[in-house]
PDB file of N, CA and C in Angstrom:
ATOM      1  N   UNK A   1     -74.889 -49.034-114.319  1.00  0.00           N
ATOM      2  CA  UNK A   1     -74.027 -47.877-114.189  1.00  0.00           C
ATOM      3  C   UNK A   1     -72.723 -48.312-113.524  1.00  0.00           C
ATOM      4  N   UNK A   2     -71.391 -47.608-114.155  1.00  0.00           N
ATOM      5  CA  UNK A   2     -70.284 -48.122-113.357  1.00  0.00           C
ATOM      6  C   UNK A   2     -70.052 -47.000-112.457  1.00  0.00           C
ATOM      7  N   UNK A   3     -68.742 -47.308-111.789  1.00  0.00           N
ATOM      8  CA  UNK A   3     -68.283 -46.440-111.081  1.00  0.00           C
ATOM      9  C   UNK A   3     -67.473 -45.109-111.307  1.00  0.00           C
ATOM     10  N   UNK A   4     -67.273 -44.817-112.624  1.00  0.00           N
ATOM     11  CA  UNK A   4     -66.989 -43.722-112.986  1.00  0.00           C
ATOM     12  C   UNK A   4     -68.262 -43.001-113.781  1.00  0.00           C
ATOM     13  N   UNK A   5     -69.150 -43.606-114.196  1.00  0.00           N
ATOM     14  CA  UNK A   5     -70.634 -42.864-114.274  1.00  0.00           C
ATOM     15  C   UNK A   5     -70.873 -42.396-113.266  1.00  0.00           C
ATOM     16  N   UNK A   6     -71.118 -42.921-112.150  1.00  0.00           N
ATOM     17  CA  UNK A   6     -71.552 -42.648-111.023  1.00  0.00           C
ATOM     18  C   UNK A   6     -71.008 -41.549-110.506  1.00  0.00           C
ATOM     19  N   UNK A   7     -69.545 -41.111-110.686  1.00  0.00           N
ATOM     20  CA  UNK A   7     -69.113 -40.477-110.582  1.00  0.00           C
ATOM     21  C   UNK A   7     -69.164 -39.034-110.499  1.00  0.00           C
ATOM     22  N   UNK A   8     -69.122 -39.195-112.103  1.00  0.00           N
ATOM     23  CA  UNK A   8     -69.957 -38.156-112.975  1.00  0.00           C
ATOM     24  C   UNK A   8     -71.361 -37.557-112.983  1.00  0.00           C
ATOM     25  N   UNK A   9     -72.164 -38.240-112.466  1.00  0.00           N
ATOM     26  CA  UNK A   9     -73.361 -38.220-112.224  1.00  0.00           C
ATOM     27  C   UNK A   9     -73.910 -37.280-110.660  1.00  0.00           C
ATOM     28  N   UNK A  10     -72.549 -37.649-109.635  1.00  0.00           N
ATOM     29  CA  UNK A  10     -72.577 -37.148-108.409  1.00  0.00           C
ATOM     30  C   UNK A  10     -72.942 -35.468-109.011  1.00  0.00           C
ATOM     31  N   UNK A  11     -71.992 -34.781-109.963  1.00  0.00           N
ATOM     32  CA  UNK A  11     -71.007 -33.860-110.163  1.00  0.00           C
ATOM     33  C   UNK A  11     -72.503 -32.819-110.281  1.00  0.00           C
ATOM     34  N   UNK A  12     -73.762 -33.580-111.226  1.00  0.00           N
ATOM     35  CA  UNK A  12     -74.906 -32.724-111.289  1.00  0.00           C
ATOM     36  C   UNK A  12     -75.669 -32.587-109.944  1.00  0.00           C
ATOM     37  N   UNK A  13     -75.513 -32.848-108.434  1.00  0.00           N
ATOM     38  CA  UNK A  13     -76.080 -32.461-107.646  1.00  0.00           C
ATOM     39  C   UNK A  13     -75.570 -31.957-106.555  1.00  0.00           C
ATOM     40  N   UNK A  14     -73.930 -31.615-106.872  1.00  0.00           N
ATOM     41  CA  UNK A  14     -73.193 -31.016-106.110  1.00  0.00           C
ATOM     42  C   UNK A  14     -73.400 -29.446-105.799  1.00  0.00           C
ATOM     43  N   UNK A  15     -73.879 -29.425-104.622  1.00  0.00           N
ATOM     44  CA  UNK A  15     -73.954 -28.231-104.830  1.00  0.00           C
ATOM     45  C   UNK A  15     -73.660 -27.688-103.151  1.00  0.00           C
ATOM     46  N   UNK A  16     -72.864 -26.863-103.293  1.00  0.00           N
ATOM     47  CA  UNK A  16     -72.206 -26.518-101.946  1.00  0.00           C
ATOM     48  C   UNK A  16     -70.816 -25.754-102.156  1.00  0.00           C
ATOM     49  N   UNK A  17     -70.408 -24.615-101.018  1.00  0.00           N
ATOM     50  CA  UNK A  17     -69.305 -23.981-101.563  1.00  0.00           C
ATOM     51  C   UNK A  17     -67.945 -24.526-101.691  1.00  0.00           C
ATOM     52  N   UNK A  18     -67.860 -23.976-103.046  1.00  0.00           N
ATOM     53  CA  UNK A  18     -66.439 -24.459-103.562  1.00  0.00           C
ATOM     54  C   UNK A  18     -65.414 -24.109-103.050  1.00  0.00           C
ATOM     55  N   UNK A  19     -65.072 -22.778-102.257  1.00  0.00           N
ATOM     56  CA  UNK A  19     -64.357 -22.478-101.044  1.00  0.00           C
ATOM     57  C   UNK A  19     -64.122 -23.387-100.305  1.00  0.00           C
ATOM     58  N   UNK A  20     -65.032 -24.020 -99.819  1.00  0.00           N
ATOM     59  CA  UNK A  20     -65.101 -24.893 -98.341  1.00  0.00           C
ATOM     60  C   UNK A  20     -65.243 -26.552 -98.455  1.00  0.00           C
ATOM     61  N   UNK A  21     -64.352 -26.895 -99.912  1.00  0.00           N
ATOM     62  CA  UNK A  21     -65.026 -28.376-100.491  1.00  0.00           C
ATOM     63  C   UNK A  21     -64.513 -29.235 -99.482  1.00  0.00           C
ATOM     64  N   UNK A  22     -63.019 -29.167 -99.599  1.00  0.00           N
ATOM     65  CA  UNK A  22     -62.535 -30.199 -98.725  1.00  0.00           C
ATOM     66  C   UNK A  22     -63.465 -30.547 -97.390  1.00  0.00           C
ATOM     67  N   UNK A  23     -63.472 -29.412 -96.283  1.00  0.00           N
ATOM     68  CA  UNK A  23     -64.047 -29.690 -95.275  1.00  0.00           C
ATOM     69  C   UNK A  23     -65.793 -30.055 -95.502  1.00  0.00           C
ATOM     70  N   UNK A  24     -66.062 -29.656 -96.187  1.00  0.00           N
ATOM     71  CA  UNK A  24     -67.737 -29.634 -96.488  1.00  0.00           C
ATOM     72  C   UNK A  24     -67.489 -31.525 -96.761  1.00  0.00           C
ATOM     73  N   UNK A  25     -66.493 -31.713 -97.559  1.00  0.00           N
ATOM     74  CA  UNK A  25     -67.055 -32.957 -98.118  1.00  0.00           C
ATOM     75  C   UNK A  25     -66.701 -34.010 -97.139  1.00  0.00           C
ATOM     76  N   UNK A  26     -65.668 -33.738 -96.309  1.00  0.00           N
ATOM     77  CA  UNK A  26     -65.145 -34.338 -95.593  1.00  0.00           C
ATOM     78  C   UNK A  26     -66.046 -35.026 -94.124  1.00  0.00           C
ATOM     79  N   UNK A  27     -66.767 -33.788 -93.435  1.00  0.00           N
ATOM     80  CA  UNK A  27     -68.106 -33.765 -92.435  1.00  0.00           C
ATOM     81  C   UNK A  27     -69.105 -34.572 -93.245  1.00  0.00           C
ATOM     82  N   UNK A  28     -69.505 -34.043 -94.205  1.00  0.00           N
ATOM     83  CA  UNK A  28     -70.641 -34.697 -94.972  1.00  0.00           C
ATOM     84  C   UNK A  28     -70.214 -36.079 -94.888  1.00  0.00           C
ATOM     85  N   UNK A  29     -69.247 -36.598 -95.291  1.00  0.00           N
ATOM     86  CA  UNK A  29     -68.632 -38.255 -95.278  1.00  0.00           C
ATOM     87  C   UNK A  29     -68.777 -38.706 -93.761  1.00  0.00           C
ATOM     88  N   UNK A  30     -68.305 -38.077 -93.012  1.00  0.00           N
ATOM     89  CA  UNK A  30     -68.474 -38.145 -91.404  1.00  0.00           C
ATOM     90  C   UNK A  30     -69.459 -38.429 -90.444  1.00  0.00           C
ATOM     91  N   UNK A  31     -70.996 -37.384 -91.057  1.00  0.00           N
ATOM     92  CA  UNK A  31     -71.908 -37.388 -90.615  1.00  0.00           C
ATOM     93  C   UNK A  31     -72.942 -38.505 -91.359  1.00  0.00           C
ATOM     94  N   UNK A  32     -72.428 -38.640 -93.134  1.00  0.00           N
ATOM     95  CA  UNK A  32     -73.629 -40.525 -93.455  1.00  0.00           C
ATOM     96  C   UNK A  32     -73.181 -41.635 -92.750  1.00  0.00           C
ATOM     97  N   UNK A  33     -71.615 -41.218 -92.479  1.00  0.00           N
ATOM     98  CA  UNK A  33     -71.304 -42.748 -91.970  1.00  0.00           C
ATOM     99  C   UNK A  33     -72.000 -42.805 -90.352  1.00  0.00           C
ATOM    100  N   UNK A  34     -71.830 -41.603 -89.910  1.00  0.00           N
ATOM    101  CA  UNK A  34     -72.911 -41.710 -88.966  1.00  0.00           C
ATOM    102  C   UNK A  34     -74.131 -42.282 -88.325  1.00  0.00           C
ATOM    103  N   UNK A  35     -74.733 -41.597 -89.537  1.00  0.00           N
ATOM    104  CA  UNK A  35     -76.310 -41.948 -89.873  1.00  0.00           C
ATOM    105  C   UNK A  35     -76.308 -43.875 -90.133  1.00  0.00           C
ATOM    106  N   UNK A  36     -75.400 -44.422 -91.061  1.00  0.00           N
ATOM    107  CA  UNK A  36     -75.389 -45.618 -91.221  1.00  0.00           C
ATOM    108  C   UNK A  36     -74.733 -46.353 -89.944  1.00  0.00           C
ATOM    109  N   UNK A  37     -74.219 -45.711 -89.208  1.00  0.00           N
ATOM    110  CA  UNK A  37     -73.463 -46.533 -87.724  1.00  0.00           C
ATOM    111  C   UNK A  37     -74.884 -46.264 -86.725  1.00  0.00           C
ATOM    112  N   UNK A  38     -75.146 -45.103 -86.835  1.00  0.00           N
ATOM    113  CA  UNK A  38     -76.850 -44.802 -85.865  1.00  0.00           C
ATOM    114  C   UNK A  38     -77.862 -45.897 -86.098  1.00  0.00           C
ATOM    115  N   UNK A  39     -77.664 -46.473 -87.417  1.00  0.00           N
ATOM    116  CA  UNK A  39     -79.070 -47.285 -87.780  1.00  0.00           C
ATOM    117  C   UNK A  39     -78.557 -49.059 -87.413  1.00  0.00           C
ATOM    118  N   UNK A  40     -77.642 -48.972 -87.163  1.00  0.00           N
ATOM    119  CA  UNK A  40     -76.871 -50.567 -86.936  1.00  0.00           C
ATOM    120  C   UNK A  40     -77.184 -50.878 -85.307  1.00  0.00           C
ATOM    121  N   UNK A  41     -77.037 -49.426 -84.916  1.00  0.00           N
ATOM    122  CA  UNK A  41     -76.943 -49.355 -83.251  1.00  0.00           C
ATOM    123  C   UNK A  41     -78.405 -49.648 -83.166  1.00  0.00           C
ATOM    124  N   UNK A  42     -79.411 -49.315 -83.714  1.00  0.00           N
ATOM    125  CA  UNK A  42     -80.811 -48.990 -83.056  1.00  0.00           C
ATOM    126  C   UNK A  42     -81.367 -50.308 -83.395  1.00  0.00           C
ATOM    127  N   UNK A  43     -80.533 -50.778 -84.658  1.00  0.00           N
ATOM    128  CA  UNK A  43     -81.044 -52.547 -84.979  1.00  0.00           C
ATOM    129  C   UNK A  43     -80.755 -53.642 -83.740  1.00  0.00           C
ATOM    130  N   UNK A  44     -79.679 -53.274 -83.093  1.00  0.00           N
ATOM    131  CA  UNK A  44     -79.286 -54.154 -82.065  1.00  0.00           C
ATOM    132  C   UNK A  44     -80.008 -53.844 -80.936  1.00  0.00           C
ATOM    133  N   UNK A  45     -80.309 -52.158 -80.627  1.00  0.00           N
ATOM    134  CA  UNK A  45     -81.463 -51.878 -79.601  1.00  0.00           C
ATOM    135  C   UNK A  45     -82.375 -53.047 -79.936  1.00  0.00           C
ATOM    136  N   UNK A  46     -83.070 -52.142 -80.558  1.00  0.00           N
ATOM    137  CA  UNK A  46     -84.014 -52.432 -80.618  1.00  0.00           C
ATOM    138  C   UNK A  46     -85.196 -53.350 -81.674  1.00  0.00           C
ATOM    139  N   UNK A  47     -84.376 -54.530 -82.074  1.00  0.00           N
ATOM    140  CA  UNK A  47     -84.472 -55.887 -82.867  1.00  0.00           C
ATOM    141  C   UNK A  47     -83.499 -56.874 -82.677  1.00  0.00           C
ATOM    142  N   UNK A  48     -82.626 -56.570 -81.405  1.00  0.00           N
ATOM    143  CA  UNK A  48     -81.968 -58.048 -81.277  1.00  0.00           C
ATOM    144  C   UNK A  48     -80.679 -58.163 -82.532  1.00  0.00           C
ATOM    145  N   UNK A  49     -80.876 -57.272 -83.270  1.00  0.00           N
ATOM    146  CA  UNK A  49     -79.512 -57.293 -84.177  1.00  0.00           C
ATOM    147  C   UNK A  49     -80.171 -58.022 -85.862  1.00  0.00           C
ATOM    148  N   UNK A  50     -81.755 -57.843 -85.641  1.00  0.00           N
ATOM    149  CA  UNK A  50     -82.430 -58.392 -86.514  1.00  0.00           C
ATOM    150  C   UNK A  50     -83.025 -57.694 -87.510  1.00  0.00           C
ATOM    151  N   UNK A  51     -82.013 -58.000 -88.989  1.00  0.00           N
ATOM    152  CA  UNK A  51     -82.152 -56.824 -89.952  1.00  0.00           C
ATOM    153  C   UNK A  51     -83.475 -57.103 -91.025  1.00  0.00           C
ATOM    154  N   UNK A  52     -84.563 -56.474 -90.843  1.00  0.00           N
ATOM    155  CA  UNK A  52     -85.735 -56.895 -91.352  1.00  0.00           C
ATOM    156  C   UNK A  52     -85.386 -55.863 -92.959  1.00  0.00           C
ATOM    157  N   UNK A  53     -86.811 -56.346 -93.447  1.00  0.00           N
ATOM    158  CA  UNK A  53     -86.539 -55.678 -94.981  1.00  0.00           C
ATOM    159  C   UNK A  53     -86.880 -54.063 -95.310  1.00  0.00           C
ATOM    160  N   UNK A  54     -87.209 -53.531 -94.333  1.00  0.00           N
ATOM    161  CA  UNK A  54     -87.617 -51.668 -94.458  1.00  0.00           C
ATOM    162  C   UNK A  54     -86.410 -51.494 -93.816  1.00  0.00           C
ATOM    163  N   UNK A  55     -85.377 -52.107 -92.921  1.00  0.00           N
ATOM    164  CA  UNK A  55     -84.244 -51.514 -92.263  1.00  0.00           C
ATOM    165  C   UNK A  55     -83.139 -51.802 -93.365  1.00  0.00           C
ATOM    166  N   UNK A  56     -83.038 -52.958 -94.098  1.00  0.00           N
ATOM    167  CA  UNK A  56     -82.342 -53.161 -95.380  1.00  0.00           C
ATOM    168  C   UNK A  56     -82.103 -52.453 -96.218  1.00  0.00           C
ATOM    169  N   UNK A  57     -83.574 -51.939 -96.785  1.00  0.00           N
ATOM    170  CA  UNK A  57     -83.328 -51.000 -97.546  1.00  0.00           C
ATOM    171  C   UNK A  57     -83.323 -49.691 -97.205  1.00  0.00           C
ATOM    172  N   UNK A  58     -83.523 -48.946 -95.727  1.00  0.00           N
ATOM    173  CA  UNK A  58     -82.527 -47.662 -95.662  1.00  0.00           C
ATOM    174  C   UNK A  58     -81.522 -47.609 -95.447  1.00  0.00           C
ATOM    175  N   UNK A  59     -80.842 -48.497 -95.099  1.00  0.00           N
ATOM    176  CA  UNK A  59     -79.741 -48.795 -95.224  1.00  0.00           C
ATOM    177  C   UNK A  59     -78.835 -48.873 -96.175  1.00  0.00           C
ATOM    178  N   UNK A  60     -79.380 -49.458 -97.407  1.00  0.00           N
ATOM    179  CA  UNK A  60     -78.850 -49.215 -98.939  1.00  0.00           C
ATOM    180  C   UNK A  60     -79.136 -47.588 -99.326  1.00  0.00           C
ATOM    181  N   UNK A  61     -80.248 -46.644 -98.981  1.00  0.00           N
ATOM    182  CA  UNK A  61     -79.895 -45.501 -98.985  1.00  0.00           C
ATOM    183  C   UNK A  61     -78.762 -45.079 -98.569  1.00  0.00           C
ATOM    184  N   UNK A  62     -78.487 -45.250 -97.198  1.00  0.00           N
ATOM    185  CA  UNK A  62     -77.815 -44.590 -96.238  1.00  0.00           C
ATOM    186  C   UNK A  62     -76.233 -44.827 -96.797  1.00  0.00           C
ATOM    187  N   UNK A  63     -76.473 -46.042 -97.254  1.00  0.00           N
ATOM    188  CA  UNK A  63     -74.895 -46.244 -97.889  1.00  0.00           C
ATOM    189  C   UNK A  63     -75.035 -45.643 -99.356  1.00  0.00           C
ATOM    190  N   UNK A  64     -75.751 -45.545-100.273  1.00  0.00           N
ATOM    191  CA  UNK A  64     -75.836 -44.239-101.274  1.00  0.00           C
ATOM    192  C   UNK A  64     -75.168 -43.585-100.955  1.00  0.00           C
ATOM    193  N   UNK A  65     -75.600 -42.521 -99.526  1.00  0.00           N
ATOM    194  CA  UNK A  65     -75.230 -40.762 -98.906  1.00  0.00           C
ATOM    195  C   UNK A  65     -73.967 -41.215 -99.121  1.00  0.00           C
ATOM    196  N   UNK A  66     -73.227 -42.021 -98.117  1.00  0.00           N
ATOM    197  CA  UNK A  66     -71.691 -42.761 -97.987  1.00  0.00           C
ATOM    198  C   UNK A  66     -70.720 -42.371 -99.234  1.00  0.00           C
ATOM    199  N   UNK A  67     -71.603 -43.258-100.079  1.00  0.00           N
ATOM    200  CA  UNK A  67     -71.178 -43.560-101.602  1.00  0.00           C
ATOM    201  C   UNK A  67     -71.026 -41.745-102.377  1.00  0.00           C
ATOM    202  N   UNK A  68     -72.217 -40.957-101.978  1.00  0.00           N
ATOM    203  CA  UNK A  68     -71.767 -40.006-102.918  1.00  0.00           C
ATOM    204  C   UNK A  68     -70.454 -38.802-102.503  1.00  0.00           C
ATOM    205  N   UNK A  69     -70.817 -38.813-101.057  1.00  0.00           N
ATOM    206  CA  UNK A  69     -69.446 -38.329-100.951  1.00  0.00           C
ATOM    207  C   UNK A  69     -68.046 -38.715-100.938  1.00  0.00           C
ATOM    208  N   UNK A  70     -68.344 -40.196-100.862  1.00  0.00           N
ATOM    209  CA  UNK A  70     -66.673 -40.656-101.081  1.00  0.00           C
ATOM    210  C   UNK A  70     -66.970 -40.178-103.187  1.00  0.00           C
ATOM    211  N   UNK A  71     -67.587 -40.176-103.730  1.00  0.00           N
ATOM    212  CA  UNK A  71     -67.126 -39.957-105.191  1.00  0.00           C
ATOM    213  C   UNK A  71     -67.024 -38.407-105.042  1.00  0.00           C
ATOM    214  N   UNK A  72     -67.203 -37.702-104.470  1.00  0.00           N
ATOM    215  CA  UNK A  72     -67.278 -36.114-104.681  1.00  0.00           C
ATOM    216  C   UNK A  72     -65.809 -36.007-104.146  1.00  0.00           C
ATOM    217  N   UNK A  73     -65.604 -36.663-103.265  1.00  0.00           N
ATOM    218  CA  UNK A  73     -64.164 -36.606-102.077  1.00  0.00           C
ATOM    219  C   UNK A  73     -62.898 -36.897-103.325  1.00  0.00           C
ATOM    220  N   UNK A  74     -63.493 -38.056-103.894  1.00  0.00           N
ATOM    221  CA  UNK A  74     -62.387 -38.794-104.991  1.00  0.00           C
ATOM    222  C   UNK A  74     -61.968 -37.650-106.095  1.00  0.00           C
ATOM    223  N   UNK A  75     -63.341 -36.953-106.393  1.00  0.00           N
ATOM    224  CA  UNK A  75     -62.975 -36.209-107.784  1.00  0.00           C
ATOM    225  C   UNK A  75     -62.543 -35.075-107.268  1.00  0.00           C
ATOM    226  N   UNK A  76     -62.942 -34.147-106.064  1.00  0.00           N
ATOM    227  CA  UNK A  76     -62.254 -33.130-105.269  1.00  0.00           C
ATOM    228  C   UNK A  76     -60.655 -33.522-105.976  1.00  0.00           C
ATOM    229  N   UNK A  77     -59.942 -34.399-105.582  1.00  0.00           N
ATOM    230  CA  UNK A  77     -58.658 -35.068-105.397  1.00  0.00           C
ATOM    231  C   UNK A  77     -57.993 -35.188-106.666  1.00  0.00           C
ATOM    232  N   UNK A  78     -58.978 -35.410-107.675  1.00  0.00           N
ATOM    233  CA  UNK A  78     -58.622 -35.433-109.004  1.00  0.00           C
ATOM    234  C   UNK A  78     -58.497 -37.230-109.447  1.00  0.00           C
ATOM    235  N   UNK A  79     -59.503 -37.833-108.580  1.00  0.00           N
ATOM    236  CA  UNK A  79     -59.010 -39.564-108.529  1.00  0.00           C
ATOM    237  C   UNK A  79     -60.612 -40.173-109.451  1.00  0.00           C
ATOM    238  N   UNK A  80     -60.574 -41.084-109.788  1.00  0.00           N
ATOM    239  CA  UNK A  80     -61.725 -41.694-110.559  1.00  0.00           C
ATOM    240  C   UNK A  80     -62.124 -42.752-108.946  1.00  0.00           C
ATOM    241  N   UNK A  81     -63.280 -42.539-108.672  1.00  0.00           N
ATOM    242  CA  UNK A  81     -63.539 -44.366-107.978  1.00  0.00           C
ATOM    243  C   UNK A  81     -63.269 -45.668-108.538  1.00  0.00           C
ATOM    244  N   UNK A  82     -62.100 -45.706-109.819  1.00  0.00           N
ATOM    245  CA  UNK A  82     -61.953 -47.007-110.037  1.00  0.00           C
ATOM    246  C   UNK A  82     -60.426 -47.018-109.763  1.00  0.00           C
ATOM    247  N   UNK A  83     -60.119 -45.961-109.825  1.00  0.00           N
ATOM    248  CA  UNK A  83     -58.353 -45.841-109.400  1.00  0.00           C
ATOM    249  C   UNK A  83     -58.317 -45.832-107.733  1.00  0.00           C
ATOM    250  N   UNK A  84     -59.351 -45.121-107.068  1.00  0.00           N
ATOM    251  CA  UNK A  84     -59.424 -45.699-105.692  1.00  0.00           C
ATOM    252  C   UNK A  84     -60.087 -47.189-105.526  1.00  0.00           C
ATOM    253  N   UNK A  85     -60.756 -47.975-106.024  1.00  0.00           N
ATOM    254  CA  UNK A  85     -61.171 -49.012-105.503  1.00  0.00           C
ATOM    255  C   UNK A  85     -59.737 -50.023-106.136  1.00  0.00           C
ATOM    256  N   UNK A  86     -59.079 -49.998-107.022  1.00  0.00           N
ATOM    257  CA  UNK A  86     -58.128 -50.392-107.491  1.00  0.00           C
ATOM    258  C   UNK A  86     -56.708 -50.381-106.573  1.00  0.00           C
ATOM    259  N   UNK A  87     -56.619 -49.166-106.396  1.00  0.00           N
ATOM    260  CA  UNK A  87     -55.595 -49.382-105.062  1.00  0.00           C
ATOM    261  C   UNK A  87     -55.599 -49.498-103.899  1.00  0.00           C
ATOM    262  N   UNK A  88     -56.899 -49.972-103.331  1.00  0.00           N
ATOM    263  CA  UNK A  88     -57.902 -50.027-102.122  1.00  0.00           C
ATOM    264  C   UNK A  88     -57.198 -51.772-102.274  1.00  0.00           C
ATOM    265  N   UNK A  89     -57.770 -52.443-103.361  1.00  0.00           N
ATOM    266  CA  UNK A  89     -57.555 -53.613-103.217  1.00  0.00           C
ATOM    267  C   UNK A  89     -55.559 -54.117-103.332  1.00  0.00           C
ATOM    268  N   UNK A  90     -55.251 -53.420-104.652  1.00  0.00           N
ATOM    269  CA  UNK A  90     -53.551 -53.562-104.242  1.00  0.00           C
ATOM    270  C   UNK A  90     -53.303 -53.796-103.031  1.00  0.00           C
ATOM    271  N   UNK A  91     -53.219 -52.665-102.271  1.00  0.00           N
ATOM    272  CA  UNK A  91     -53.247 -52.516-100.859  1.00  0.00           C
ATOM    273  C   UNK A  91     -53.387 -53.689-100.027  1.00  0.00           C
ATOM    274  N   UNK A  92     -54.487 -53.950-100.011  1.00  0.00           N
ATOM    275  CA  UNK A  92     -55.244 -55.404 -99.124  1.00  0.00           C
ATOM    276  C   UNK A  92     -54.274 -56.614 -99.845  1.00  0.00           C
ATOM    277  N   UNK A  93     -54.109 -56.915-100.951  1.00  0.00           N
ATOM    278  CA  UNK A  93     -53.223 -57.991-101.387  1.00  0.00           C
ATOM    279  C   UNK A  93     -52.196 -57.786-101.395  1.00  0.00           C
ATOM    280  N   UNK A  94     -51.320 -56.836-101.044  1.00  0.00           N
ATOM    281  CA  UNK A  94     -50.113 -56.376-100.386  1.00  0.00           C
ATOM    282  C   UNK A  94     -50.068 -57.016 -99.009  1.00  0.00           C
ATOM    283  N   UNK A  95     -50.792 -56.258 -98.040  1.00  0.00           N
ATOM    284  CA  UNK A  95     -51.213 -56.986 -96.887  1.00  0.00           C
ATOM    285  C   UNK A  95     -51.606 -58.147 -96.457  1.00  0.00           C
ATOM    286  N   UNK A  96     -52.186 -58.951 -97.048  1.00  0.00           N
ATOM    287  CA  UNK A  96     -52.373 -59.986 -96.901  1.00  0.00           C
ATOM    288  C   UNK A  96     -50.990 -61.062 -97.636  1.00  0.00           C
ATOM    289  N   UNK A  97     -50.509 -60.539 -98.182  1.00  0.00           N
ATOM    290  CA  UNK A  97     -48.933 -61.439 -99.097  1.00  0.00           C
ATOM    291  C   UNK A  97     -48.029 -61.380 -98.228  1.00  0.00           C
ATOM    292  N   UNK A  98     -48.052 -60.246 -96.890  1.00  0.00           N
ATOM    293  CA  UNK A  98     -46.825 -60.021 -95.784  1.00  0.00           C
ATOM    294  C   UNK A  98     -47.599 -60.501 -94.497  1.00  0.00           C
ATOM    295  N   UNK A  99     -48.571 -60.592 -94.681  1.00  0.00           N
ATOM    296  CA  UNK A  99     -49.384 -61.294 -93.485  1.00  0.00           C
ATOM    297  C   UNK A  99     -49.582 -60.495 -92.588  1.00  0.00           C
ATOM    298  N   UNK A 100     -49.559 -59.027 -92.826  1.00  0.00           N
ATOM    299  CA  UNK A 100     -50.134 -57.880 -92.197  1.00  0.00           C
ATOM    300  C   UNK A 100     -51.247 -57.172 -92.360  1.00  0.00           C
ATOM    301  N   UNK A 101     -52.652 -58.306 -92.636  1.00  0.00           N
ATOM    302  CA  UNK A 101     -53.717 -57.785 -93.276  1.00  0.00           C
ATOM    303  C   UNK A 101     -54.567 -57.438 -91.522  1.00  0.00           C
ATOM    304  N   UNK A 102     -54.515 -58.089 -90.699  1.00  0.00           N
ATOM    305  CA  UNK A 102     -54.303 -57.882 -89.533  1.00  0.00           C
ATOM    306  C   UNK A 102     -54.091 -57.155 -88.291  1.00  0.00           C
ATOM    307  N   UNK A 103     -52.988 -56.926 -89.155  1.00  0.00           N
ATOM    308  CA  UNK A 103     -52.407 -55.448 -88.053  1.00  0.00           C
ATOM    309  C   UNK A 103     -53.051 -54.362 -88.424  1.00  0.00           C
ATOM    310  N   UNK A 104     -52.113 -53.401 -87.361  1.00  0.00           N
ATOM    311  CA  UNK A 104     -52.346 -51.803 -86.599  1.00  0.00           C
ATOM    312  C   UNK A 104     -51.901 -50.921 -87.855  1.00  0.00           C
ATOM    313  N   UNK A 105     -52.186 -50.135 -87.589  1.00  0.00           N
ATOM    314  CA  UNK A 105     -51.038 -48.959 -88.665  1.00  0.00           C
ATOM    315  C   UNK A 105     -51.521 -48.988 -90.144  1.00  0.00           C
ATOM    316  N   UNK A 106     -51.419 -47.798 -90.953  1.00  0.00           N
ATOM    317  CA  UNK A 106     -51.173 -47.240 -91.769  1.00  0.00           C
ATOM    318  C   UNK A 106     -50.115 -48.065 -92.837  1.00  0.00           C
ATOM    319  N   UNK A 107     -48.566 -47.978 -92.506  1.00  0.00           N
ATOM    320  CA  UNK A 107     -47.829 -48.633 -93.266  1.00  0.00           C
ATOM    321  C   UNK A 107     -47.230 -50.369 -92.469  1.00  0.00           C
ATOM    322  N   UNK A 108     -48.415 -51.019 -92.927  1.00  0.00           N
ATOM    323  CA  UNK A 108     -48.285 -52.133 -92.306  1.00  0.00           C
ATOM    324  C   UNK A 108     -47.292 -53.344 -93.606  1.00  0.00           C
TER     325      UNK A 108
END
């Protein structure tokens, strides 16, 4: 599956008010990355920072959750995930060609 399947695919389990997308989708993005920063923390608790294979793979869930709201966020916007991962990278090879891959800021 690519990334504009995937996309598309989000679109059949969306379900939440259309009034309230932006912010709905926005928290929702807020609160997996959460959940995936919660499970990094509890690996270093409590395994020494030692990522065994049942923590691996909720983790590949957890980055799923991640994954579907950044595509719900993208199409909210009217963007494909290949036109964002596309200028995700421009970006970075922009930055890195001025030698500001590095720095602070927004318009680096």
């Amino acid at each position: 599956m690519d990334f504009d399947e995937y996309q598309k695919e989000t679109a059949k389990t969306a379900i939440y008010p259309k009034e309230r997308e932006d912010e709905y989708l926005a928290l929702g993005l807020a609160s997996e990355a959460g959940e995936y920063a919660g499970r990094v923390k509890k690996t270093i608790r409590d395994k020494g920072g030692i990522i065994g294979e049942s923590e691996r793979e909720a983790r590949k869930y957890e980055l799923g959750d991640v994954m579907w709201y950044i595509a719900r966020s993208a199409d909210q916007l009217g963007y494909s995930l290949e036109e964002i991962a596309v200028a995700n990278i421009e970006k970075l090879r922009e930055r890195q060609r001025k030698g500001t891959i590095n720095g602070s800021g927004d318009n680096r």
